[in-house]
N, C-alpha and C. Protein backbone atom coordinates (compact mmCIF):
# COMPACT_ATOMS: atom_id res chain seq x y z
N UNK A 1 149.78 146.61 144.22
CA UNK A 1 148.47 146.07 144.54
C UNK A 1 148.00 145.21 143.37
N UNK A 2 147.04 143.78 143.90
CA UNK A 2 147.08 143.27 142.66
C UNK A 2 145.67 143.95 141.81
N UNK A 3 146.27 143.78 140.61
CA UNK A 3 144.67 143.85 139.30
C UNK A 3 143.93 143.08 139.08
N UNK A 4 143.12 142.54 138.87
CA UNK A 4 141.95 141.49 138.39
C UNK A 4 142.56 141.12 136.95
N UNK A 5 142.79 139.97 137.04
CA UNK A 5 143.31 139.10 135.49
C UNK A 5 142.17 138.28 135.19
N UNK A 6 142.19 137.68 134.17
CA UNK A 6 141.34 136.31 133.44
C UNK A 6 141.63 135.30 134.43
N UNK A 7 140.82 134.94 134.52
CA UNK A 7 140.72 133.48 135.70
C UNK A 7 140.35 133.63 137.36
N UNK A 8 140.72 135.16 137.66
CA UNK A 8 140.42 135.21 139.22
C UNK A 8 139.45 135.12 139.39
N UNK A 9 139.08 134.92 141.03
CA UNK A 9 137.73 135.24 141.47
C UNK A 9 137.70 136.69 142.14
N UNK A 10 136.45 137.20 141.62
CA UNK A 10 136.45 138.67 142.56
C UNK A 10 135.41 138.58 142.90
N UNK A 11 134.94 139.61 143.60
CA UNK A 11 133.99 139.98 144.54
C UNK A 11 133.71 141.64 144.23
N UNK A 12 132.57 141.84 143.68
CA UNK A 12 132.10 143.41 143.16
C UNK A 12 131.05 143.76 144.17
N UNK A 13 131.17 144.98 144.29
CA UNK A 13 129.28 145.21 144.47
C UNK A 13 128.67 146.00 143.06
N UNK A 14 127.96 145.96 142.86
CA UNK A 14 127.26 146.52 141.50
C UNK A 14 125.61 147.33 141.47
N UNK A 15 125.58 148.52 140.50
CA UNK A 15 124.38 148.53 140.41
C UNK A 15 124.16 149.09 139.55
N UNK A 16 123.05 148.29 138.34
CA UNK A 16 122.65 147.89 137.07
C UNK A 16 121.53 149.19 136.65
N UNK A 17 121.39 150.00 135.63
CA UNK A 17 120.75 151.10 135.85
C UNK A 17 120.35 150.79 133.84
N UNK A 18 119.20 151.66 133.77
CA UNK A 18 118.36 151.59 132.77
C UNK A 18 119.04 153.17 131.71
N UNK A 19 118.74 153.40 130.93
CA UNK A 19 119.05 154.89 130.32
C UNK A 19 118.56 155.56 130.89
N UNK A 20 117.43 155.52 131.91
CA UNK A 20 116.75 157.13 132.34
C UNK A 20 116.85 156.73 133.61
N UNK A 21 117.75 156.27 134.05
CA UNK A 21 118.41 156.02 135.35
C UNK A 21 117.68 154.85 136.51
N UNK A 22 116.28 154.00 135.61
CA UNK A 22 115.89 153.40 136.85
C UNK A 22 116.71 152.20 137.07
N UNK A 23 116.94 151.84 138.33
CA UNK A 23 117.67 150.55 139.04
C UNK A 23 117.14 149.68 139.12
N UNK A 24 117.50 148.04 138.02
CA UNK A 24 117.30 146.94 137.70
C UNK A 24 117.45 146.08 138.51
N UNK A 25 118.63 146.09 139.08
CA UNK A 25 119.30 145.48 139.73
C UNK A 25 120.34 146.31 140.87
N UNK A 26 121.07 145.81 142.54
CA UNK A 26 121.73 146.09 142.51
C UNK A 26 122.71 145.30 143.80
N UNK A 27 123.76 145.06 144.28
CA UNK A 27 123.94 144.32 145.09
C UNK A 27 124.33 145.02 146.95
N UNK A 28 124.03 146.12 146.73
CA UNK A 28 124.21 147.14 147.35
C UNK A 28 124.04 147.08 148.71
N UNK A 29 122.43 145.79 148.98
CA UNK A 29 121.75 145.70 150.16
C UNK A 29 122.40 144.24 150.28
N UNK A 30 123.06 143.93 150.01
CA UNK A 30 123.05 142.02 149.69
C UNK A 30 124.63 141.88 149.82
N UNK A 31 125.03 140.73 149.43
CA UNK A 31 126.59 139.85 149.80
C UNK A 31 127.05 140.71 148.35
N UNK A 32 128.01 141.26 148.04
CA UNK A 32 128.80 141.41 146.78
C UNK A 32 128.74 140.19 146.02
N UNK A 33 128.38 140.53 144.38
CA UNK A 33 127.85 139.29 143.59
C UNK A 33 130.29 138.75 143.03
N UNK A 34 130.15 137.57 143.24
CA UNK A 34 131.30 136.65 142.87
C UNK A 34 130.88 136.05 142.24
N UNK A 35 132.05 136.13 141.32
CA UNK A 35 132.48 135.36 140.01
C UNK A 35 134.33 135.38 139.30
N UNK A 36 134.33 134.33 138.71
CA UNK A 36 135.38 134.06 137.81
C UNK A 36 135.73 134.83 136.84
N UNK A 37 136.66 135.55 136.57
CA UNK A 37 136.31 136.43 135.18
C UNK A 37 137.03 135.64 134.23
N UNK A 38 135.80 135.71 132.74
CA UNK A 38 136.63 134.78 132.21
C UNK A 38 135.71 133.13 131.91
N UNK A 39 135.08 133.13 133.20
CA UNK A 39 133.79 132.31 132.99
C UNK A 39 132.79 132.05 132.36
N UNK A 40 132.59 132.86 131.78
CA UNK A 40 131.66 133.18 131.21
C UNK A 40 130.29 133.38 131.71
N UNK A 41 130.10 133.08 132.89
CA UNK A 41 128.74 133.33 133.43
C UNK A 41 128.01 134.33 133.80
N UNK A 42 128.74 136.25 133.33
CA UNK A 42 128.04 136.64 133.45
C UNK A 42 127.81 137.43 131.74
N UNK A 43 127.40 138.56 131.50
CA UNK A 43 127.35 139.45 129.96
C UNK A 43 129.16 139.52 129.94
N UNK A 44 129.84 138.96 129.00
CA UNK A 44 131.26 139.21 128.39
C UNK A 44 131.51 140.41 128.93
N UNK A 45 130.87 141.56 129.06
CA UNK A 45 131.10 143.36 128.60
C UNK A 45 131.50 143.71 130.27
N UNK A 46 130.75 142.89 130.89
CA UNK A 46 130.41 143.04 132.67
C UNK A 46 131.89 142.29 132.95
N UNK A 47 132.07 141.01 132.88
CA UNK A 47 133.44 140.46 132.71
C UNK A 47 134.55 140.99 132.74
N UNK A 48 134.91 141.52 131.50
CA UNK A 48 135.98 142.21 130.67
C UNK A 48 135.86 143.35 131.40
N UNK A 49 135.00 144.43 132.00
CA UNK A 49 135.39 145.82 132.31
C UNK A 49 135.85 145.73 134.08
N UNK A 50 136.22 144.03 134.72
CA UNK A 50 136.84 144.47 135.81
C UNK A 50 138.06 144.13 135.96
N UNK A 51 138.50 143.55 134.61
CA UNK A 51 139.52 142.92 134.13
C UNK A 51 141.09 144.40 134.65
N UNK A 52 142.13 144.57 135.20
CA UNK A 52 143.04 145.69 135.31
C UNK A 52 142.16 146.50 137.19
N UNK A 53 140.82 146.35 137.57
CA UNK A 53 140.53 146.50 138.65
C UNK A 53 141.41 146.76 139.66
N UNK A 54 141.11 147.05 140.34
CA UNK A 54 141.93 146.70 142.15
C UNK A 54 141.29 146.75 143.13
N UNK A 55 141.51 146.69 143.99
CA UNK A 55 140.54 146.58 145.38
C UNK A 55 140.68 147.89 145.49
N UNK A 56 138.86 148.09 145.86
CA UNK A 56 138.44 149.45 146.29
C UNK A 56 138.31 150.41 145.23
N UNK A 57 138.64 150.15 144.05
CA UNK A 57 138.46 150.76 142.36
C UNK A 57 137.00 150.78 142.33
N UNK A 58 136.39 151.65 141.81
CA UNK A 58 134.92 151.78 141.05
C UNK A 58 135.06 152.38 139.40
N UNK A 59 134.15 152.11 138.79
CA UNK A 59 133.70 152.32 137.57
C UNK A 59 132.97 152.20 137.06
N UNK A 60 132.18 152.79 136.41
CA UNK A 60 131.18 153.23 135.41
C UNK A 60 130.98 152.97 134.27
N UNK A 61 130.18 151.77 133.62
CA UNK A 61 130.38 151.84 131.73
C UNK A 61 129.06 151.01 131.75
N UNK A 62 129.30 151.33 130.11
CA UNK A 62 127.26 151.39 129.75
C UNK A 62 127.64 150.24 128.60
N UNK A 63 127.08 149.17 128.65
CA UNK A 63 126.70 148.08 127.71
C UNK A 63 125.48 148.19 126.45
N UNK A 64 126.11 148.12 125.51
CA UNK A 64 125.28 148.30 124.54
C UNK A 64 124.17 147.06 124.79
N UNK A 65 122.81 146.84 124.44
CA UNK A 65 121.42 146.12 124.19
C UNK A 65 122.07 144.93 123.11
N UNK A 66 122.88 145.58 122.00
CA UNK A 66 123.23 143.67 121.44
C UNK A 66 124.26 143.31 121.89
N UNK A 67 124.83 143.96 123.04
CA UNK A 67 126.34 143.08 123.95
C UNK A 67 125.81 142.44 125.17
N UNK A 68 124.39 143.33 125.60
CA UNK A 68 123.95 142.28 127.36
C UNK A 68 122.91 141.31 126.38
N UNK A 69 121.61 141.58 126.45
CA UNK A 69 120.61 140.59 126.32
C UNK A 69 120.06 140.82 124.97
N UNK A 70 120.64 141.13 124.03
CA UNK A 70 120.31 141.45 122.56
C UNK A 70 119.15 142.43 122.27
N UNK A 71 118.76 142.52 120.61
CA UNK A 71 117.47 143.34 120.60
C UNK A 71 116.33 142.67 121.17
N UNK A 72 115.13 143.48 121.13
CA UNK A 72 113.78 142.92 121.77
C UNK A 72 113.44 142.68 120.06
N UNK A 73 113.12 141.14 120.15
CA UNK A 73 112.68 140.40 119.19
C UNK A 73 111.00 140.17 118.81
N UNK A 74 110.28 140.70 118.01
CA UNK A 74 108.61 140.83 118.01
C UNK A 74 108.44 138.94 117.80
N UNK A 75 109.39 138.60 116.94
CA UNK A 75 108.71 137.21 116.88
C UNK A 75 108.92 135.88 118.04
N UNK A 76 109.00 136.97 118.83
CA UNK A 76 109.46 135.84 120.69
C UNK A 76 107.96 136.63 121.59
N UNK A 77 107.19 136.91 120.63
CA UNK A 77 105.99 137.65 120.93
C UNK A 77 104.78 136.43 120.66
N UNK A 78 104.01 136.02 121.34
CA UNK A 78 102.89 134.53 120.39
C UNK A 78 101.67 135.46 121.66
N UNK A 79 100.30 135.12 120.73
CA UNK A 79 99.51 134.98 120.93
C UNK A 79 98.73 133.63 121.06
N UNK A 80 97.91 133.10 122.30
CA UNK A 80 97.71 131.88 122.59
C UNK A 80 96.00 131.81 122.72
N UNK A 81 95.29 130.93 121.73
CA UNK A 81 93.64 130.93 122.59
C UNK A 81 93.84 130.17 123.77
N UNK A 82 93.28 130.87 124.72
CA UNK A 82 93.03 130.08 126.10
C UNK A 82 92.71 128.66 126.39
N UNK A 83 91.90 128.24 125.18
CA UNK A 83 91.97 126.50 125.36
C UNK A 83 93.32 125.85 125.42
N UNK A 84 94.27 126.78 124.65
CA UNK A 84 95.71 125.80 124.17
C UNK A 84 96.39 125.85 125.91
N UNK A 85 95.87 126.90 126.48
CA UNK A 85 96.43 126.64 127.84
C UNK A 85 96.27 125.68 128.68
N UNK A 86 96.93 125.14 130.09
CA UNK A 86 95.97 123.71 130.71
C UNK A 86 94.85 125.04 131.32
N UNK A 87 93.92 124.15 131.54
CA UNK A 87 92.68 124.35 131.69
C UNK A 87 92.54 125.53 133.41
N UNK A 88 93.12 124.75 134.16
CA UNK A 88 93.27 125.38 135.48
C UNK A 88 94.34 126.42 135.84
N UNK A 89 94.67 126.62 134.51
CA UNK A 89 96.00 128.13 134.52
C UNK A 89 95.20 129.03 134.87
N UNK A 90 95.79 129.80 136.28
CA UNK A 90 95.05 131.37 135.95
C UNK A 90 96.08 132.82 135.49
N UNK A 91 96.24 133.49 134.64
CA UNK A 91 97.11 134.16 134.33
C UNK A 91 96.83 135.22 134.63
N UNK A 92 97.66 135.94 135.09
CA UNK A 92 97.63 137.44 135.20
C UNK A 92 98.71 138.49 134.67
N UNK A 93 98.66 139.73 134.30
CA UNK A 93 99.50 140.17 133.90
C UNK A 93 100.97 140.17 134.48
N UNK A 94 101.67 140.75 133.51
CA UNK A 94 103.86 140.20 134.20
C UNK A 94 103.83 138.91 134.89
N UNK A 95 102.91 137.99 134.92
CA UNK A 95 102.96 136.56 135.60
C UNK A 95 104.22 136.38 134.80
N UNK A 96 104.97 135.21 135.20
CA UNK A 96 105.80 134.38 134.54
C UNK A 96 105.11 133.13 134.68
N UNK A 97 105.52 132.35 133.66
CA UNK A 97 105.73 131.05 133.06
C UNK A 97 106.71 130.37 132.62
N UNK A 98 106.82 129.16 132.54
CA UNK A 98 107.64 128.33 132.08
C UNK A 98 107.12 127.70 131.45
N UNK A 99 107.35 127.89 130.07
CA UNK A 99 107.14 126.61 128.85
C UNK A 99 107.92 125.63 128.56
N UNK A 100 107.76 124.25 127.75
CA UNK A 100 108.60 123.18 127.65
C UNK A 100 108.19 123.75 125.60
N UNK A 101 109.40 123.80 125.17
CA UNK A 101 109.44 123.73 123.98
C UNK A 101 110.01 122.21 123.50
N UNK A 102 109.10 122.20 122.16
CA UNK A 102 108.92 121.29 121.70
C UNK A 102 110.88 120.22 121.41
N UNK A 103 111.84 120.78 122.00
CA UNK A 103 113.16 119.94 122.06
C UNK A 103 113.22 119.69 123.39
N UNK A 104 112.47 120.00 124.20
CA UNK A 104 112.48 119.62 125.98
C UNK A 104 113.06 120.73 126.43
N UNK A 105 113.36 122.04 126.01
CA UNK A 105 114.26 122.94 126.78
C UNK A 105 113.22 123.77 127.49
N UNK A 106 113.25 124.78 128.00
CA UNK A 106 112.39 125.00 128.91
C UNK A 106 113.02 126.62 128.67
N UNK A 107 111.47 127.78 128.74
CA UNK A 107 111.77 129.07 128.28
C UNK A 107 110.75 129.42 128.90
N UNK A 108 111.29 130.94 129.67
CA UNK A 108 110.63 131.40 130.77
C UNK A 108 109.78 132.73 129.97
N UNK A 109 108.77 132.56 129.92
CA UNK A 109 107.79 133.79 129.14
C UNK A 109 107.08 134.47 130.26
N UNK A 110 106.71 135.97 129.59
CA UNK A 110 105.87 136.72 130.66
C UNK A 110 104.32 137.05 130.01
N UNK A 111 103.23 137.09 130.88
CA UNK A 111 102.18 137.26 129.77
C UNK A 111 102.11 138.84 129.67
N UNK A 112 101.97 139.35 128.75
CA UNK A 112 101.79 140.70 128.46
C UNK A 112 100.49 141.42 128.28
N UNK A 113 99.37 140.30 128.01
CA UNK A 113 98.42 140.43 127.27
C UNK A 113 96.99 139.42 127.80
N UNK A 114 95.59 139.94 128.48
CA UNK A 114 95.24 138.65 128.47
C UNK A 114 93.93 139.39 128.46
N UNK A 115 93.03 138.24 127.56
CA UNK A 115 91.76 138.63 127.44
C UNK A 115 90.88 137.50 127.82
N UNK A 116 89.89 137.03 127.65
CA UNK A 116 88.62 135.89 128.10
C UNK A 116 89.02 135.11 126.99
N UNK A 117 89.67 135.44 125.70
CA UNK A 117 89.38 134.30 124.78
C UNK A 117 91.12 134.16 124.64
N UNK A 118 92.03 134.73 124.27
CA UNK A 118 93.68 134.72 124.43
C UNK A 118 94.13 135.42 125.65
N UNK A 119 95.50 134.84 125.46
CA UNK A 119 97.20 135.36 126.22
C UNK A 119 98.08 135.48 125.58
N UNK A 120 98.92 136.67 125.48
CA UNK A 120 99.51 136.84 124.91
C UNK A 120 100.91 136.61 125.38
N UNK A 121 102.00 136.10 125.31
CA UNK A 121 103.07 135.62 126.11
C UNK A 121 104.47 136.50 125.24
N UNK A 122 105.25 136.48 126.16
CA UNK A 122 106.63 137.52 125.18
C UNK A 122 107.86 136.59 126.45
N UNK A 123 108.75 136.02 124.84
CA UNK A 123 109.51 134.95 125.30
C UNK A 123 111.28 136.44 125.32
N UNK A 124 111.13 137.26 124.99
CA UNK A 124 112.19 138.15 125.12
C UNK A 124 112.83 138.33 126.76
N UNK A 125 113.84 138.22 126.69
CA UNK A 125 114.45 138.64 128.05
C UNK A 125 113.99 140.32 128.15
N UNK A 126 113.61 140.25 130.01
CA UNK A 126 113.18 141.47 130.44
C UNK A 126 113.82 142.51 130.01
N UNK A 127 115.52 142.39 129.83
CA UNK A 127 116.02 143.56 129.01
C UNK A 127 116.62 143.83 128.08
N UNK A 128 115.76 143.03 126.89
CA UNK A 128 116.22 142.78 125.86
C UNK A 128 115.90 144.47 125.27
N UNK A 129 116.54 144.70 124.59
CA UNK A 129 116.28 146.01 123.47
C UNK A 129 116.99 147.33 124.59
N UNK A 130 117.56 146.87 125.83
CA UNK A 130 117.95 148.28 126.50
C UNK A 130 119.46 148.14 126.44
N UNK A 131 120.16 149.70 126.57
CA UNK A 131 121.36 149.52 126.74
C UNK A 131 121.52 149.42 128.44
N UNK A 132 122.57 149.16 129.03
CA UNK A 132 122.87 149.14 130.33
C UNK A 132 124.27 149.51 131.23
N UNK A 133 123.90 150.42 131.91
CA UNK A 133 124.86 151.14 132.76
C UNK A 133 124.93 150.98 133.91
N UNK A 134 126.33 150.04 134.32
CA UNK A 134 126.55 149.43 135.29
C UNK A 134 127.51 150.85 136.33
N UNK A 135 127.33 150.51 137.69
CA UNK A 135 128.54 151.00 138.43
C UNK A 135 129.16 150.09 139.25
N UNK A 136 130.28 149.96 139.29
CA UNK A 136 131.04 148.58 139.84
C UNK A 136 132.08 148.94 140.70
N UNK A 137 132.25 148.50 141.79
CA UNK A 137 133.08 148.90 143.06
C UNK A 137 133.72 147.77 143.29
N UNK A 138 135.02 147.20 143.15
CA UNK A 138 136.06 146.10 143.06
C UNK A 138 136.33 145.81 145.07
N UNK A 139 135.60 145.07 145.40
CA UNK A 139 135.64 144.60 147.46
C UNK A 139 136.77 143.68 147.32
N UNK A 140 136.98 142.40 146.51
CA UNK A 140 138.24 141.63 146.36
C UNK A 140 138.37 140.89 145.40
N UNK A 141 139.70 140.94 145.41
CA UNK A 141 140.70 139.86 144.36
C UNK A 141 140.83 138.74 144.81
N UNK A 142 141.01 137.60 144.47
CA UNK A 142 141.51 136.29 145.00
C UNK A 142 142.28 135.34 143.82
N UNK A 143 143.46 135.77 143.96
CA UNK A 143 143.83 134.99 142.74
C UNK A 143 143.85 133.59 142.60
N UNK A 144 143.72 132.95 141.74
CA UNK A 144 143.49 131.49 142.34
C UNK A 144 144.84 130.45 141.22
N UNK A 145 145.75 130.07 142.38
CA UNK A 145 146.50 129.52 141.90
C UNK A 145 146.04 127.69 141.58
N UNK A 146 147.01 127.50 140.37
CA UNK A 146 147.14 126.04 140.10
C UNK A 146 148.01 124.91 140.42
């Protein structure tokens, strides 16, 4: 039976779990999430652990916080007076935003914080500072020849 090598495409179902077991994510109700392994498009750690797989294989492994989305960083933390906002923003808490930083790139912040005179915005990915424990069920291989 074949294994999952560097370069295939597979097809997982997955579901993404917190240390005290709450569910982040999972693909369970949905199409099995595909990808390239090897691509780089998803966390390296997620990649690499379906790498030897087979169809119909499951497994279990926990990603360390600086291997998925790094530590939670305080200085990706800003406090904003409400004038610096446009004028007709209305914010509410866990809102998201999109800022244009000053090189044109564009960074998705959540407000954490909001009073009549500031907002407080936190540019950290939602799971930055957690470790993460995936369970992964291998649906197909597709090797993809050249």
């Amino acid at each position: 039976m074949t294994q999952a090598q560097q370069g295939d495409s597979v097809k997982v179902h997955y579901t993404g779990m917190l240390e005290n077991g709450t569910v982040f994510d999972s693909s369970t109700d949905r199409e099995p999430l595909q990808f390239t392994v090897g691509d780089g498009q998803l966390i390296p750690e997620f990649e690499n652990s379906v790498l030897g797989m087979k169809q119909g294989d499951s497994k279990t492994f926990t990603v360390a916080s600086i291997n998925a989305y790094g530590p939670y960083r305080d200085e990706m933390v800003v406090t904003l007076q409400r004038h610096q906002l446009p004028e007709n923003l209305e914010v509410e808490l866990d809102q998201q935003l999109q800022l244009i930083r000053e090189n044109g790139t564009p960074v998705i912040v959540q407000v954490i914080d909001a009073s009549e005179s500031t907002v407080t915005l936190d540019a950290n990915h939602p799971l930055a500072g957690q470790d993460l424990a995936f369970e992964v069920e291998m649906i197909e291989i597709v090797r993809l020849t050249s």
